[in-house]
C-alpha atoms as a PDB file:
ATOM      1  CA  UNK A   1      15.666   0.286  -4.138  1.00  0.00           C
ATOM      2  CA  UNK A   2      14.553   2.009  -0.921  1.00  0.00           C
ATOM      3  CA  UNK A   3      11.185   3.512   0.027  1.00  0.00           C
ATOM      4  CA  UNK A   4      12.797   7.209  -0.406  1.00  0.00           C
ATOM      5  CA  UNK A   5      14.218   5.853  -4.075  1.00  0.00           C
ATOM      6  CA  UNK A   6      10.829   4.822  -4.854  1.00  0.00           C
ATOM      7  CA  UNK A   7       8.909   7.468  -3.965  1.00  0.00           C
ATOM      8  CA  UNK A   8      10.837   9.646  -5.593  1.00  0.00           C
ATOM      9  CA  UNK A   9      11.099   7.951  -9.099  1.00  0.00           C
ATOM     10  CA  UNK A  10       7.273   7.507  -8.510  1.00  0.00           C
ATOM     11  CA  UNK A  11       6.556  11.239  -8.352  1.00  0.00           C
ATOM     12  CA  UNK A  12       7.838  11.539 -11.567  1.00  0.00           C
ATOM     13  CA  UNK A  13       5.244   9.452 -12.902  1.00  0.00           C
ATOM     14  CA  UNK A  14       2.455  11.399 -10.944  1.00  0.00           C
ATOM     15  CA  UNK A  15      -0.035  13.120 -12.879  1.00  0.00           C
ATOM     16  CA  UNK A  16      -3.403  14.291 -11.445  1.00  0.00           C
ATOM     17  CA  UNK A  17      -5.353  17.315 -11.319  1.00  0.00           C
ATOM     18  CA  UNK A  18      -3.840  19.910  -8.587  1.00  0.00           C
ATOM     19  CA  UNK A  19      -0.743  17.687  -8.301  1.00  0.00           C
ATOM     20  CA  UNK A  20       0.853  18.696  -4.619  1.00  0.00           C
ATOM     21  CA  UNK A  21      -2.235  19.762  -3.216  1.00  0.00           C
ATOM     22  CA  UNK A  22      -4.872  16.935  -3.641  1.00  0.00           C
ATOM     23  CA  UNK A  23      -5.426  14.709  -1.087  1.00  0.00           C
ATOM     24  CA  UNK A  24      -8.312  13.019  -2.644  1.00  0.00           C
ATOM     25  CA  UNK A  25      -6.896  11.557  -5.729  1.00  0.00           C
ATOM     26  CA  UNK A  26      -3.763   8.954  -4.239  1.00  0.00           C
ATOM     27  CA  UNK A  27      -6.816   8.155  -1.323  1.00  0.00           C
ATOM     28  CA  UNK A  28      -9.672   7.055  -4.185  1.00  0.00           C
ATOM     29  CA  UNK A  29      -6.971   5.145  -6.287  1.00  0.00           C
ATOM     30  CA  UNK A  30      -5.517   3.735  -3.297  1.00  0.00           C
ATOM     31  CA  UNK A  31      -8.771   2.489  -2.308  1.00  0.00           C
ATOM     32  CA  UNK A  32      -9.389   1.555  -6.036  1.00  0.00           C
ATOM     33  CA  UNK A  33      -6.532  -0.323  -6.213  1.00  0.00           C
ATOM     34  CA  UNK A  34      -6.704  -2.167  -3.396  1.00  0.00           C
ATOM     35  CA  UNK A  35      -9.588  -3.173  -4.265  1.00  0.00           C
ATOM     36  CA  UNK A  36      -8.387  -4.695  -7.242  1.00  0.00           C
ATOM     37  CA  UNK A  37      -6.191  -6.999  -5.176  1.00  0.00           C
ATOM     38  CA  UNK A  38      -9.064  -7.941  -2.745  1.00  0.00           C
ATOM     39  CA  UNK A  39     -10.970  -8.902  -6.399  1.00  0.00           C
ATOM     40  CA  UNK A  40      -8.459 -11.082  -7.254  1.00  0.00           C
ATOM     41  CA  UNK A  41      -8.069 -13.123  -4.157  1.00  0.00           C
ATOM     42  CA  UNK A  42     -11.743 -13.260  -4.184  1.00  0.00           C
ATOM     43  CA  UNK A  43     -11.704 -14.907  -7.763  1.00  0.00           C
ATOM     44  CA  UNK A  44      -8.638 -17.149  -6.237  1.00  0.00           C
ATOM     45  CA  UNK A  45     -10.911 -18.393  -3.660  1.00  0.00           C
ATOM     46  CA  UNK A  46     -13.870 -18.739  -5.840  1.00  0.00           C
ATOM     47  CA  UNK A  47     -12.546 -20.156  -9.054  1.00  0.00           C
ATOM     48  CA  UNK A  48      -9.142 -22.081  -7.881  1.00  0.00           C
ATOM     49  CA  UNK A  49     -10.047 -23.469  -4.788  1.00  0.00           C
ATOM     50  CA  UNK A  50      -7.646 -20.546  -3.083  1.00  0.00           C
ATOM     51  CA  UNK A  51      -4.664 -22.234  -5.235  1.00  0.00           C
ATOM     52  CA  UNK A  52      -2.181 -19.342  -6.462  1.00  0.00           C
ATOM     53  CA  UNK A  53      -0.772 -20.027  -9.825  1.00  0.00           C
ATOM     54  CA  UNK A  54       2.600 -18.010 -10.920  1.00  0.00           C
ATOM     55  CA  UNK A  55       0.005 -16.323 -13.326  1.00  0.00           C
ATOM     56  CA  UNK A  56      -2.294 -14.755 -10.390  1.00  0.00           C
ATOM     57  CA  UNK A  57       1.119 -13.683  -8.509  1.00  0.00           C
ATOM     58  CA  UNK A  58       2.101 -11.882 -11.588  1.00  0.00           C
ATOM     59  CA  UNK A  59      -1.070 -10.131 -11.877  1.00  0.00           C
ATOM     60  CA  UNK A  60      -1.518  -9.553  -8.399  1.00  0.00           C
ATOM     61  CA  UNK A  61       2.640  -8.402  -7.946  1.00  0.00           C
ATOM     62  CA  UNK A  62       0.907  -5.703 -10.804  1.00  0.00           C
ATOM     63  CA  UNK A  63      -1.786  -4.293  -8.895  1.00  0.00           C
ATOM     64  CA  UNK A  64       0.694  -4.525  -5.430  1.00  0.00           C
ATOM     65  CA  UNK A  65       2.666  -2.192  -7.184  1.00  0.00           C
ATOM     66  CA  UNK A  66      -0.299   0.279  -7.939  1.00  0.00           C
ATOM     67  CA  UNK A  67      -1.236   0.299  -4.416  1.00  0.00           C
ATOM     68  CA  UNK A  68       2.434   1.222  -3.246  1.00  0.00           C
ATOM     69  CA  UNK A  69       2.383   4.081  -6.169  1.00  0.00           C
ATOM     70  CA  UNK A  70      -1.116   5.267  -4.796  1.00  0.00           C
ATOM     71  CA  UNK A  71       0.381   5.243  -1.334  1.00  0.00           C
ATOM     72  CA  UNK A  72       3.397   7.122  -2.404  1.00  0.00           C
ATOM     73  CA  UNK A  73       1.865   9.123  -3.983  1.00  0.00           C
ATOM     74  CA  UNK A  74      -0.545  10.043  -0.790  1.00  0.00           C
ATOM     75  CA  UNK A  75       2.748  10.326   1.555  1.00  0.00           C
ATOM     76  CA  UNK A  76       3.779  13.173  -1.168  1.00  0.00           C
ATOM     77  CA  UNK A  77       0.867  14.735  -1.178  1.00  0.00           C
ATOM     78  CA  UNK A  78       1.171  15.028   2.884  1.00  0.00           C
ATOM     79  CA  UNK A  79       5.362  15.589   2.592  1.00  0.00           C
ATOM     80  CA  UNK A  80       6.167  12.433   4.292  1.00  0.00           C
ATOM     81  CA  UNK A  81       8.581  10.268   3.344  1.00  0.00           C
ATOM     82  CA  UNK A  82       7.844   7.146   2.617  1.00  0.00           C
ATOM     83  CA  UNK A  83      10.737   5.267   4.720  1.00  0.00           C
ATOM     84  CA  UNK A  84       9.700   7.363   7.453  1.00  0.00           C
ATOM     85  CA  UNK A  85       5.892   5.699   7.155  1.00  0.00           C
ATOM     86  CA  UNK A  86       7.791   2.154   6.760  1.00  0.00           C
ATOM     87  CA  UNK A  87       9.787   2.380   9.844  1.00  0.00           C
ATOM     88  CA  UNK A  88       7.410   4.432  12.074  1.00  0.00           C
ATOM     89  CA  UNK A  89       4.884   1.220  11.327  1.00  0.00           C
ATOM     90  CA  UNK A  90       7.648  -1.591  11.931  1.00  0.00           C
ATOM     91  CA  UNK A  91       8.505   0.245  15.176  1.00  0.00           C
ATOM     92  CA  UNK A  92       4.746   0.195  16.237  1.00  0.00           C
ATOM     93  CA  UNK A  93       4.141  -3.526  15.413  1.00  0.00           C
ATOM     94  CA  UNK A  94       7.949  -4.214  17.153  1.00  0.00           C
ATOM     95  CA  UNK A  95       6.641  -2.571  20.225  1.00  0.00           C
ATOM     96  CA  UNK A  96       3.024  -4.523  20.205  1.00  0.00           C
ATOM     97  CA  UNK A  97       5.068  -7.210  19.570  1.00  0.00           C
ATOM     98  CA  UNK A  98       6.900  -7.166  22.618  1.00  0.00           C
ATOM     99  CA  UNK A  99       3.932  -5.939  25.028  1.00  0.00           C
ATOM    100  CA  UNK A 100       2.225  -8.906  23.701  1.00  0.00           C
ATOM    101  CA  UNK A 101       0.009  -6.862  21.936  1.00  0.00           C
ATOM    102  CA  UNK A 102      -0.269  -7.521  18.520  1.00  0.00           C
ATOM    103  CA  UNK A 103      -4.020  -9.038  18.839  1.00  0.00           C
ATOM    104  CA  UNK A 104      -6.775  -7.094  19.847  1.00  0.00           C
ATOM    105  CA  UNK A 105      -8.626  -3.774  18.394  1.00  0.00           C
ATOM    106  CA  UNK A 106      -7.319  -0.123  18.879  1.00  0.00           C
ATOM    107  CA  UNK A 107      -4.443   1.730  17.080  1.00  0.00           C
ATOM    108  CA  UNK A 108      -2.808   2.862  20.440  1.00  0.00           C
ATOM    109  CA  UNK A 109      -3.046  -0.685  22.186  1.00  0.00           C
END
């Protein structure tokens, strides 16, 4: 499936108050979400000695895919496409990469 197929199918599923014209909504439940993930590595680390059983990858693959719908849903919201955000981002990490770049602060560096 690509990032286009995806975001697609995932619009489907959207279903939020002032759907195509809300920001706010895919930005708190990405945020929400990802926090969710962050809570589970945190448990990982606390409870399991930071060993990953096939259990906490199956939850975790769960709430990986809520952030990705959250995140589609956002690039909707803002008609982008979410290959476009994909390759834009592997282009700017390619190009740090090669400038030697890829440590340090700043978005631009």
């Amino acid at each position: 499936m690509t990032f286009s197929d995806y975001q697609n199918k995932a619009r489907t599923t959207a279903f939020y108050p002032d759907l195509g014209n809300n920001l706010y909504y895919p930005t708190l439940g990405l945020c929400g979400e990802s926090g969710e993930v962050a809570e589970k590595i945190k448990k990982i680390m606390r409870d399991n000695e930071g060993a990953v059983s096939d259990q906490h990858k199956a939850e975790i693959l769960k709430e990986l895919g809520d952030v990705l719908w959250y995140l589609s849903n956002l690039a909707s919201e803002l008609d982008l496409d979410l290959a476009d955000v994909a390759e834009q981002n592997i282009r700017k990490l390619f190009s740090r990469k090669q400038r030697g770049r890829l440590k340090g602060n700043g978005d631009n560096r």
